[in-house]
N, C-alpha and C. Protein backbone atom coordinates (compact mmCIF):
# COMPACT_ATOMS: atom_id res chain seq x y z
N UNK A 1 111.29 111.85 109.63
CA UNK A 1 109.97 112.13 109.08
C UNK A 1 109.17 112.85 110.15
N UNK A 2 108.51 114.28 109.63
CA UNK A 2 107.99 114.85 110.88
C UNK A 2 107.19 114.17 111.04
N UNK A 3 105.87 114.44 112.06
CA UNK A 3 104.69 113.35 112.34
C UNK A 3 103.53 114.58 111.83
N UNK A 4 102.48 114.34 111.24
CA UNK A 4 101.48 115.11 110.76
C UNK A 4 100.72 115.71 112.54
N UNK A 5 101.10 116.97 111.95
CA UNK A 5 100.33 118.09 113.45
C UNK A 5 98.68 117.22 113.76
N UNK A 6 98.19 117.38 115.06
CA UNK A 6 96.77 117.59 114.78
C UNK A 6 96.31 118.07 113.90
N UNK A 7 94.88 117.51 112.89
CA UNK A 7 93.94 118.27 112.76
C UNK A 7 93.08 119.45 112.85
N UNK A 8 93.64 120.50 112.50
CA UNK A 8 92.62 121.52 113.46
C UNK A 8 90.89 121.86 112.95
N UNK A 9 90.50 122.19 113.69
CA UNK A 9 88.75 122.48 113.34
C UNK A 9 88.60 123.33 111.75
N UNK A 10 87.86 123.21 111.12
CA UNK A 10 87.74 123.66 109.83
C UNK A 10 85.94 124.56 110.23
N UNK A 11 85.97 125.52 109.52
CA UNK A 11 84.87 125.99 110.38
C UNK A 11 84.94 127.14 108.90
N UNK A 12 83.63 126.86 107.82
CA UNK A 12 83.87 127.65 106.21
C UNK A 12 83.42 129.27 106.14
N UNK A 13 82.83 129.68 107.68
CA UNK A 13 82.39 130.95 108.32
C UNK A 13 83.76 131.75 108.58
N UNK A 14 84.86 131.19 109.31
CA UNK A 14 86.09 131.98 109.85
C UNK A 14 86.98 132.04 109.01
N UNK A 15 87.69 132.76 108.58
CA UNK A 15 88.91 132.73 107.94
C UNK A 15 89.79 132.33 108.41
N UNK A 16 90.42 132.53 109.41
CA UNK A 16 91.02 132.36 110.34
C UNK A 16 91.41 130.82 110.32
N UNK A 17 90.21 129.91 110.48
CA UNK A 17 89.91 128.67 110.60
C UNK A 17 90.14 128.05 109.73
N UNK A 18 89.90 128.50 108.52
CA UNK A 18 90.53 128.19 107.32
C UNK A 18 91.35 128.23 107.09
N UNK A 19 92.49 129.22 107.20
CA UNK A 19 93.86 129.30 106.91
C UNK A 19 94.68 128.22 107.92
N UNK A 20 94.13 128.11 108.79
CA UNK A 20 95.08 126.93 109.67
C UNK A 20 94.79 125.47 108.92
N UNK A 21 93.33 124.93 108.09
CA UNK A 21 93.12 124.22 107.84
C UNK A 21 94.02 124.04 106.65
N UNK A 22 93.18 125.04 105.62
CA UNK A 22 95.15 125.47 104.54
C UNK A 22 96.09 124.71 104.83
N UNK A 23 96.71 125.45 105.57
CA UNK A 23 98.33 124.95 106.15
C UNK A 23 98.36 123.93 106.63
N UNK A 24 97.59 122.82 107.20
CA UNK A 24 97.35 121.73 107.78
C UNK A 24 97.25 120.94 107.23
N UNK A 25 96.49 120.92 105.61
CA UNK A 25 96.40 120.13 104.64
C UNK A 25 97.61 119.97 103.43
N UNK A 26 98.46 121.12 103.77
CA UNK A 26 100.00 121.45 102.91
C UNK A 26 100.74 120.72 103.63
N UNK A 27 100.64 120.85 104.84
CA UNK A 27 101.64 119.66 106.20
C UNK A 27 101.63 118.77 105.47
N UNK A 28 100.28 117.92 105.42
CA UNK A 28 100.02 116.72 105.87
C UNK A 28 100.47 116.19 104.18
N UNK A 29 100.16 116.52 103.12
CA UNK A 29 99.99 116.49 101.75
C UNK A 29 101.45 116.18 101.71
N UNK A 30 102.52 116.86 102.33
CA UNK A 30 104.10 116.84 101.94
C UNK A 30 104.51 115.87 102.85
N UNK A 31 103.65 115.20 103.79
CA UNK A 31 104.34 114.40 104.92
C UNK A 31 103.76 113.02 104.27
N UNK A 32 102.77 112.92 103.53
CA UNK A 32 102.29 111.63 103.26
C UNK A 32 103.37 111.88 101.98
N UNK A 33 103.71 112.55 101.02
CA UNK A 33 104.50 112.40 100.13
C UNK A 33 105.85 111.64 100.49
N UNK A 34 106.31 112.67 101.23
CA UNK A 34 107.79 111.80 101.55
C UNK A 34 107.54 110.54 102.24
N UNK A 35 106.63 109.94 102.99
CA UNK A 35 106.28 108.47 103.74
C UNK A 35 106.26 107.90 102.52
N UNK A 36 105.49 107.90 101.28
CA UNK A 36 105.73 107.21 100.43
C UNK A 36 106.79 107.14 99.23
N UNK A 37 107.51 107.94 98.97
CA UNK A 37 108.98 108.41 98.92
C UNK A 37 109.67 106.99 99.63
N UNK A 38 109.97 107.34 100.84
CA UNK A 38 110.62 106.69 101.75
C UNK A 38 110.32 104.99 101.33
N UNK A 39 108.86 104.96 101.42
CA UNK A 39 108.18 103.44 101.40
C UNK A 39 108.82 102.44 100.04
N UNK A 40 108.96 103.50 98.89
CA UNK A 40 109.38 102.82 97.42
C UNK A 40 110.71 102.69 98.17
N UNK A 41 111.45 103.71 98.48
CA UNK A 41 112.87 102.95 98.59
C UNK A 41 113.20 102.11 99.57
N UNK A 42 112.54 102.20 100.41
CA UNK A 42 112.78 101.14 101.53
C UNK A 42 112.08 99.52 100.38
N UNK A 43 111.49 99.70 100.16
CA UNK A 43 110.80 98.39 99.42
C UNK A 43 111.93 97.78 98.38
N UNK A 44 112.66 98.46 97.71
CA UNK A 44 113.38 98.80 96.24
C UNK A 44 114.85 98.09 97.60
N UNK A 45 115.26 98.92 98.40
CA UNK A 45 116.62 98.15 99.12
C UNK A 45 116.10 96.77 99.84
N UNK A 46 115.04 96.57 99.83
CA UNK A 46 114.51 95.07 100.83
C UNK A 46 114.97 94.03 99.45
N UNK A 47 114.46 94.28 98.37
CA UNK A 47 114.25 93.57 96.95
C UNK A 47 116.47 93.68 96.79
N UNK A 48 117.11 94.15 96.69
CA UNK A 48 118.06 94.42 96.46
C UNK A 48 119.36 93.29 97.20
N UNK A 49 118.45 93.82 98.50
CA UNK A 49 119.19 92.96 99.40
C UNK A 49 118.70 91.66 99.62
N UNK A 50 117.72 91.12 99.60
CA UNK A 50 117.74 89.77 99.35
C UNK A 50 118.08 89.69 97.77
N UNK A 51 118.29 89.95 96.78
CA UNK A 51 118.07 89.59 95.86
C UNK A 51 120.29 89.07 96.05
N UNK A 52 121.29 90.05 96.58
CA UNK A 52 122.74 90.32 97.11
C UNK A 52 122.78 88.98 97.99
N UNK A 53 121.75 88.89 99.02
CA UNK A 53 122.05 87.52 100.21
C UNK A 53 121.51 86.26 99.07
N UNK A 54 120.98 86.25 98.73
CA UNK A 54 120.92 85.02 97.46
C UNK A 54 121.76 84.63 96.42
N UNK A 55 122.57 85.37 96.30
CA UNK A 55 124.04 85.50 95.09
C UNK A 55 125.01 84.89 96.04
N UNK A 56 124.87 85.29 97.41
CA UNK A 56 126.30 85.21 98.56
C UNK A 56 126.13 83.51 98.42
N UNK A 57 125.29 82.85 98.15
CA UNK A 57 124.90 81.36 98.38
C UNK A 57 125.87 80.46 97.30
N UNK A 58 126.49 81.59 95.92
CA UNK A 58 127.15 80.99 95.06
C UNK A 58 128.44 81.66 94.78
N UNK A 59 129.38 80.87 94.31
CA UNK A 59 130.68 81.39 94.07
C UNK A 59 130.82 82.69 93.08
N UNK A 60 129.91 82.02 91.88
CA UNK A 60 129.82 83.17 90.79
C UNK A 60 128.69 83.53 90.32
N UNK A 61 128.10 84.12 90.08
CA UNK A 61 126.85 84.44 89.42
C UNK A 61 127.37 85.38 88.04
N UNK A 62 126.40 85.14 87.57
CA UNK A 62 126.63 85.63 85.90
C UNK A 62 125.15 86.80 85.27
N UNK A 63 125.21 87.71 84.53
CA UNK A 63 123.82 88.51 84.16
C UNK A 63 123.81 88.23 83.28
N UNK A 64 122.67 87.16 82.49
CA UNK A 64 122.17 87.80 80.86
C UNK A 64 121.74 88.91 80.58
N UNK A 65 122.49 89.18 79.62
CA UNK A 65 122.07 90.49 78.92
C UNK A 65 120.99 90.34 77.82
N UNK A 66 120.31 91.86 77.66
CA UNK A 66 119.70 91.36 75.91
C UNK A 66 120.72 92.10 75.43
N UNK A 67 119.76 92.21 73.95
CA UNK A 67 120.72 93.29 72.78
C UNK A 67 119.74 94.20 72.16
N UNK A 68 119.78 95.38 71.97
CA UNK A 68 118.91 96.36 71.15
C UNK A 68 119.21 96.44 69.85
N UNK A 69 118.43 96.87 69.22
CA UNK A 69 118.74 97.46 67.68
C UNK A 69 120.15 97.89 67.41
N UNK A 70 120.69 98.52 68.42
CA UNK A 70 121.72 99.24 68.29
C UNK A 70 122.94 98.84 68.82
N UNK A 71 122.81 97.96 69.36
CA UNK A 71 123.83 97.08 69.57
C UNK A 71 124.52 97.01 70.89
N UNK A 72 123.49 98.05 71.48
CA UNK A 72 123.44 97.74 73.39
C UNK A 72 123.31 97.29 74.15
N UNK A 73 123.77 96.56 75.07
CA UNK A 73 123.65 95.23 75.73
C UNK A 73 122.79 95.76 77.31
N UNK A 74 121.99 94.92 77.84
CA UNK A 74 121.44 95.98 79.22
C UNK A 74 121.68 94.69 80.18
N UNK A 75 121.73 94.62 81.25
CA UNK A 75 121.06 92.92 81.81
C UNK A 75 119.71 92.84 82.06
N UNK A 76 119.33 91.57 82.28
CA UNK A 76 117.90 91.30 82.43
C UNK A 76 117.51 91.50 83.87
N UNK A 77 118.26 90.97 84.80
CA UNK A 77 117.70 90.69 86.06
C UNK A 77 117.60 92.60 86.60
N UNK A 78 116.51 92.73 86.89
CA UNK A 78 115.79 94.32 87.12
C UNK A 78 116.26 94.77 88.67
N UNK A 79 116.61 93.83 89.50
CA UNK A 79 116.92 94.34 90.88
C UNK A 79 118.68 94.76 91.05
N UNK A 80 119.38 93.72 90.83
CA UNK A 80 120.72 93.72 91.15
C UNK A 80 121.04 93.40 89.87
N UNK A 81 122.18 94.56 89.67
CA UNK A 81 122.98 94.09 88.38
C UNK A 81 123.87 95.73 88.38
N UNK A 82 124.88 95.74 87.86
CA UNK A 82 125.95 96.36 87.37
C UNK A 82 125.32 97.71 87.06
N UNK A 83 124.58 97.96 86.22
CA UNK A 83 124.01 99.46 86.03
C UNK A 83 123.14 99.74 86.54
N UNK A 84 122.93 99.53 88.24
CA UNK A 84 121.63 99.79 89.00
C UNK A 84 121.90 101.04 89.71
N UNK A 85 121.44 101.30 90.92
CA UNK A 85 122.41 102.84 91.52
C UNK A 85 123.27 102.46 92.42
N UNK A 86 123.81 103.14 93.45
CA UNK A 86 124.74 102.97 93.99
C UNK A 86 124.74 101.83 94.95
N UNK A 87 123.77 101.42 95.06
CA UNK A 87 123.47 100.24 96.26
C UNK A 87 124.21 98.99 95.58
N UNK A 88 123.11 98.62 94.31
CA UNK A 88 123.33 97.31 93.80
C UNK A 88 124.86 97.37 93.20
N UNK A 89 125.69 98.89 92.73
CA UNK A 89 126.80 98.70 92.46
C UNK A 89 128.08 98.39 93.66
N UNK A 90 127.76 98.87 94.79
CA UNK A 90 128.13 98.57 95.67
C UNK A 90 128.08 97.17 96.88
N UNK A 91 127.08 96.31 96.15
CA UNK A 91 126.56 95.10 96.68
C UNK A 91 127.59 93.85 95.58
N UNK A 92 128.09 94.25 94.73
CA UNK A 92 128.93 93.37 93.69
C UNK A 92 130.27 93.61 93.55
N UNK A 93 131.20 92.49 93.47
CA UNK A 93 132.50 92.58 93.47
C UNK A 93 132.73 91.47 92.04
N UNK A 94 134.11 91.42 91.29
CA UNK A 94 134.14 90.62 90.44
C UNK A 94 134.57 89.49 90.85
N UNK A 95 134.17 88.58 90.23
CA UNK A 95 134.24 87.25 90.67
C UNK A 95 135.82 86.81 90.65
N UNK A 96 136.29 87.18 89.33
CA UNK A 96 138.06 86.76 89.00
C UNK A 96 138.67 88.07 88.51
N UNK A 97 139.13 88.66 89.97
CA UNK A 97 140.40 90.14 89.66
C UNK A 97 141.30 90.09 88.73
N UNK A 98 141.08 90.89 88.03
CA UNK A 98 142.78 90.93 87.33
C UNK A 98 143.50 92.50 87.39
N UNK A 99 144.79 92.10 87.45
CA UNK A 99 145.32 93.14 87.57
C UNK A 99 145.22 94.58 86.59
N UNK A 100 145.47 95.87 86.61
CA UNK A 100 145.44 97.13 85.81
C UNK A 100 146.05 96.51 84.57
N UNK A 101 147.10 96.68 85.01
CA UNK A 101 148.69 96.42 84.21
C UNK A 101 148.88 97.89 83.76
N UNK A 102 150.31 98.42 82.56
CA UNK A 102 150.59 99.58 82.83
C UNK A 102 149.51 100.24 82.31
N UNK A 103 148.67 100.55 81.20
CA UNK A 103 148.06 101.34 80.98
C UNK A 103 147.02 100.99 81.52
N UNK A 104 146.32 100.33 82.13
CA UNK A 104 145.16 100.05 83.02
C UNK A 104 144.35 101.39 83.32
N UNK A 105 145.41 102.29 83.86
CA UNK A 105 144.59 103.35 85.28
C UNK A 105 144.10 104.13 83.60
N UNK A 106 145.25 104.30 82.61
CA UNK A 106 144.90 105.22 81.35
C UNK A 106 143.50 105.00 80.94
N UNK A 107 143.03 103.86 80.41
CA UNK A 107 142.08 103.11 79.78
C UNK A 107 140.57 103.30 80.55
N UNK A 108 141.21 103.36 82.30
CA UNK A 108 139.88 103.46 83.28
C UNK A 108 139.32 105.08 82.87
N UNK A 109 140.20 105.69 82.95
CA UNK A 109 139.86 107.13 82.73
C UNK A 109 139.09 107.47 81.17
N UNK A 110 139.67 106.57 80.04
CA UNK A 110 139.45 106.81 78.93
C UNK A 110 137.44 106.47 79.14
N UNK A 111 137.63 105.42 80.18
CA UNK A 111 136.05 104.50 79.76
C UNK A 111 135.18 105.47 80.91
C-alpha cells in the first residue's frame, strides 16, 4: 500500500497549485480506497479463520442448509461453508473419505 504523498499547498489564484492539489486528491482518493478494500478482507479472513479454529475443536461439524422455491439448497452459516471463496473452501476437508471408484474421476468432470 503506497503511503499518501504530503499535502501540498492549495492556493485557488495559481494553477499550477491547483493541479498538484488535483493530483494529490486522486492519490489520496485511490489510496484510502484500496486501505479499505484491504480492511473488508482482512476483517472477512479474521471472521473465517476463527470461525475454521472453532470447527478444529470437533471431530465433525455438519452445515444446515435451507431450501428455495426451486429446490436449491444454500448453507446457513455465512462465514465458512463449502460455497464460500477460495479460503473457506480451502479451510475444509471431509470428515469420512471415500474412495473415486472406477467412474469416480468420469462423474467429477461430469459435476
Amino acid at each position: 500500500l503506497e503511503p499518501v504523498p504530503k499535502r501540498p499547498e492549495y492556493d485557488p489564484d495559481c494553477e499550477e497549485k491547483k493541479q498538484k492539489y488535483r493530483r494529490w486528491m486522486i492519490i489520496k482518493d485511490r489510496v484510502e480506497r484500496e486501505y479499505q478494500t484491504l480492511r473488508s478482507k482482512r476483517d472477512d479472513t479474521t471472521l473465517k479463520m476463527a470461525c475454521a479454529t472453532e470447527a478444529l475443536k470437533h471431530d465433525l461439524i455438519y452445515f444446515p442448509h435451507s431450501l428455495d422455491f426451486r429446490g436449491r439448497t444454500y448453507p446457513l452459516p455465512p462465514h465458512l461453508n463449502h460455497l464460500g471463496n477460495d479460503l473457506s473452501r480451502g479451510l475444509l476437508s471431509f470428515g469420512k473419505g471415500k474412495p473415486l471408484g472406477k467412474r469416480g474421476i468420469y462423474w467429477m468432470k461430469v459435476h
